[in-house]
C-alpha atoms as a PDB file:
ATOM      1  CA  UNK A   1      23.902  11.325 268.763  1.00  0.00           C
ATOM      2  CA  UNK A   2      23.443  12.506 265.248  1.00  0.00           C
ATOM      3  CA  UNK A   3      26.051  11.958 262.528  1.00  0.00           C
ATOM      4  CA  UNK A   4      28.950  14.562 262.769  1.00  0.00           C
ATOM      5  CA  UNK A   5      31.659  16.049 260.533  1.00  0.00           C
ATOM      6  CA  UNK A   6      34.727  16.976 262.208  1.00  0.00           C
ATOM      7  CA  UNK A   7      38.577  18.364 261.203  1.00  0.00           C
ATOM      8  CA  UNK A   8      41.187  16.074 260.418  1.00  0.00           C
ATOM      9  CA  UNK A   9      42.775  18.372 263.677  1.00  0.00           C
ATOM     10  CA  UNK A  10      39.693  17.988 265.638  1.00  0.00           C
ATOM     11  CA  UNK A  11      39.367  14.083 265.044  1.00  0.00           C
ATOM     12  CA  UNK A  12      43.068  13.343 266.006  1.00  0.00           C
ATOM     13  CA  UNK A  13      43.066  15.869 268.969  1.00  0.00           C
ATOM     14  CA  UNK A  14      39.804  13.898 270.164  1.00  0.00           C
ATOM     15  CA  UNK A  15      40.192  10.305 268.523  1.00  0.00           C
ATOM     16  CA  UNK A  16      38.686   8.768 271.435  1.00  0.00           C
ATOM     17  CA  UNK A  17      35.164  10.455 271.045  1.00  0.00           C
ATOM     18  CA  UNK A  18      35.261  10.048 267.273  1.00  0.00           C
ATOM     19  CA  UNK A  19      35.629   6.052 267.993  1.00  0.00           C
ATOM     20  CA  UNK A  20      32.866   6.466 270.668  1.00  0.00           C
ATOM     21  CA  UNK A  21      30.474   8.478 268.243  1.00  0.00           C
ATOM     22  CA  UNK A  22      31.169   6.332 265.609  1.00  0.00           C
ATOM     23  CA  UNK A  23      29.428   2.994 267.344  1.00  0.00           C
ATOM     24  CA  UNK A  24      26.482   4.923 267.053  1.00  0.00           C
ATOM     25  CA  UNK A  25      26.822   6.545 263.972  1.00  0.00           C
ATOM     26  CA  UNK A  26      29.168   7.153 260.972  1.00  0.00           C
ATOM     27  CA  UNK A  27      31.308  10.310 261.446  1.00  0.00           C
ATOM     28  CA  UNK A  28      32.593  12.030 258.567  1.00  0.00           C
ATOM     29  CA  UNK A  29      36.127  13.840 258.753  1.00  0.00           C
ATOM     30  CA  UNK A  30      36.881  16.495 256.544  1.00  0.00           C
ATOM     31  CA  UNK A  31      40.180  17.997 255.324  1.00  0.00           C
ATOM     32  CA  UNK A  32      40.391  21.778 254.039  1.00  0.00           C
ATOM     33  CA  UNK A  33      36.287  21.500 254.522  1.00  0.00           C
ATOM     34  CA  UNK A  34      35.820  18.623 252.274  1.00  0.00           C
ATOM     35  CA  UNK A  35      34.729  15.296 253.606  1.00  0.00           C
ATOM     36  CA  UNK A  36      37.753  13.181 253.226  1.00  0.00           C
ATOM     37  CA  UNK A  37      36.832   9.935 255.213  1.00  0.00           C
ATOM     38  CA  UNK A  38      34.357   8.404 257.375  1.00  0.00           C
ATOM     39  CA  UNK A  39      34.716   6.420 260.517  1.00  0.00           C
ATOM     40  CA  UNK A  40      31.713   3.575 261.048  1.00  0.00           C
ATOM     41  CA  UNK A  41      31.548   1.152 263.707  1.00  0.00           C
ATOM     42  CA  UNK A  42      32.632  -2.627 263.322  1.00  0.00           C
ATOM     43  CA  UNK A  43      28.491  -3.844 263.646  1.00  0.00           C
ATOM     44  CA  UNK A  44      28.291  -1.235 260.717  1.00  0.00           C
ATOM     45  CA  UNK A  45      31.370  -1.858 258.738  1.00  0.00           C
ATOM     46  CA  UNK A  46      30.630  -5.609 258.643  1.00  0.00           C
ATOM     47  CA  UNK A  47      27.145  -5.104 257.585  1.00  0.00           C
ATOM     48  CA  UNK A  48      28.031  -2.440 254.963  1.00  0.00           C
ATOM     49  CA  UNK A  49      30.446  -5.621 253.626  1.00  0.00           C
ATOM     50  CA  UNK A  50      27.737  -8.771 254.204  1.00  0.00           C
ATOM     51  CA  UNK A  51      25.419  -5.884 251.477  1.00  0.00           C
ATOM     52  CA  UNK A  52      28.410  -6.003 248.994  1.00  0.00           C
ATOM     53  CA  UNK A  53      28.778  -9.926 249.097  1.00  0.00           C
ATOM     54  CA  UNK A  54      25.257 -10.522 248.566  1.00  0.00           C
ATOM     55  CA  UNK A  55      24.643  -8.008 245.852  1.00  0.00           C
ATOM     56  CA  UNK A  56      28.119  -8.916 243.921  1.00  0.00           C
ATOM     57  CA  UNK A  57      27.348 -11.599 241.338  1.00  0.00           C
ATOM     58  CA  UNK A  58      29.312 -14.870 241.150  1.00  0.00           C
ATOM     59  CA  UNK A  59      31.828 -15.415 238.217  1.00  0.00           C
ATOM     60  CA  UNK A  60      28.856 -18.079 236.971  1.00  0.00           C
ATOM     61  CA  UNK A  61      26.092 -15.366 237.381  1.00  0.00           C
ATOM     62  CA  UNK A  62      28.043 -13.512 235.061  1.00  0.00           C
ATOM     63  CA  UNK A  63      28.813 -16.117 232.527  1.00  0.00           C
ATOM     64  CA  UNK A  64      25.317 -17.404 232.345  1.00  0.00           C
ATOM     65  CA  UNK A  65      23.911 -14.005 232.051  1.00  0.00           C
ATOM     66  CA  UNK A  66      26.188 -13.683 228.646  1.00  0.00           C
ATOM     67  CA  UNK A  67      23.755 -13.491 225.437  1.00  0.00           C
ATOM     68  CA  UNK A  68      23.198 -17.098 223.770  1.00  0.00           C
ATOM     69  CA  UNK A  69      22.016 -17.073 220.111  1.00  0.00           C
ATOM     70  CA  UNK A  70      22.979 -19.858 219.458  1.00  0.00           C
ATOM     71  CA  UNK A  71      23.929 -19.031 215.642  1.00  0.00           C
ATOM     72  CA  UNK A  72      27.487 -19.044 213.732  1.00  0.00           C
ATOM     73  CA  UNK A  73      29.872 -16.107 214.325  1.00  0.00           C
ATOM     74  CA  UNK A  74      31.456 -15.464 211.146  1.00  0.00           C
ATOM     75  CA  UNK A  75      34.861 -15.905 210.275  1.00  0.00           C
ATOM     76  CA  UNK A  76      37.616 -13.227 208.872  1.00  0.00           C
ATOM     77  CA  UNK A  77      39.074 -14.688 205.217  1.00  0.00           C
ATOM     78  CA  UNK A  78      42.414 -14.670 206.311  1.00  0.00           C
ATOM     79  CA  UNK A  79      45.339 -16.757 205.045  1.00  0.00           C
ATOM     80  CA  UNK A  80      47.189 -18.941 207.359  1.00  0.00           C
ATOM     81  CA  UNK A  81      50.815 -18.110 208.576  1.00  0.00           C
ATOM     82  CA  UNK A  82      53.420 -20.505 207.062  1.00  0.00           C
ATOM     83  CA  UNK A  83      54.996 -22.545 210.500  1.00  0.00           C
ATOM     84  CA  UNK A  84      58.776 -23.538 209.743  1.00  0.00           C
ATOM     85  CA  UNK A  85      59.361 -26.675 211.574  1.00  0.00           C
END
């Protein structure tokens, strides 16, 4: 069965089928003829999520992909705050 788009009346008047159409392939619901959702499987849903893991970077990806020059940043002349201790 081919994807389908059905009414936010249609898909709670026949949940069941939208469930059963959905293990086999996403089904998109619309409100006021808009898609507003789509319903996927669990084997899809989990696979949709095991993409996003393995294309998210790790924190240390990110920090060693930061720019390294290696030189001096320079410094604002700025005079110290007094501290009263």
């Amino acid at each position: 069965m081919a994807p389908r788009n059905w009414s936010v009346q249609d898909a709670k008047n026949r949940f069941s089928e939208v469930v059963e159409a959905a293990r086999r392939a996403p089904q998109t619901v619309t409100k006021h003829g808009k898609p507003a959702v789509v319903v996927v499987g669990v084997a899809e849903y989990d696979r949709l999520r095991r993409l996003e893991r393995v294309r998210a970077p790790s924190f240390a990806d990110l920090l060693l992909a930061m720019p390294q020059d290696e030189g001096d940043f320079p410094r604002d002349k700025v005079r110290m705050r007094d501290l009263k201790l």
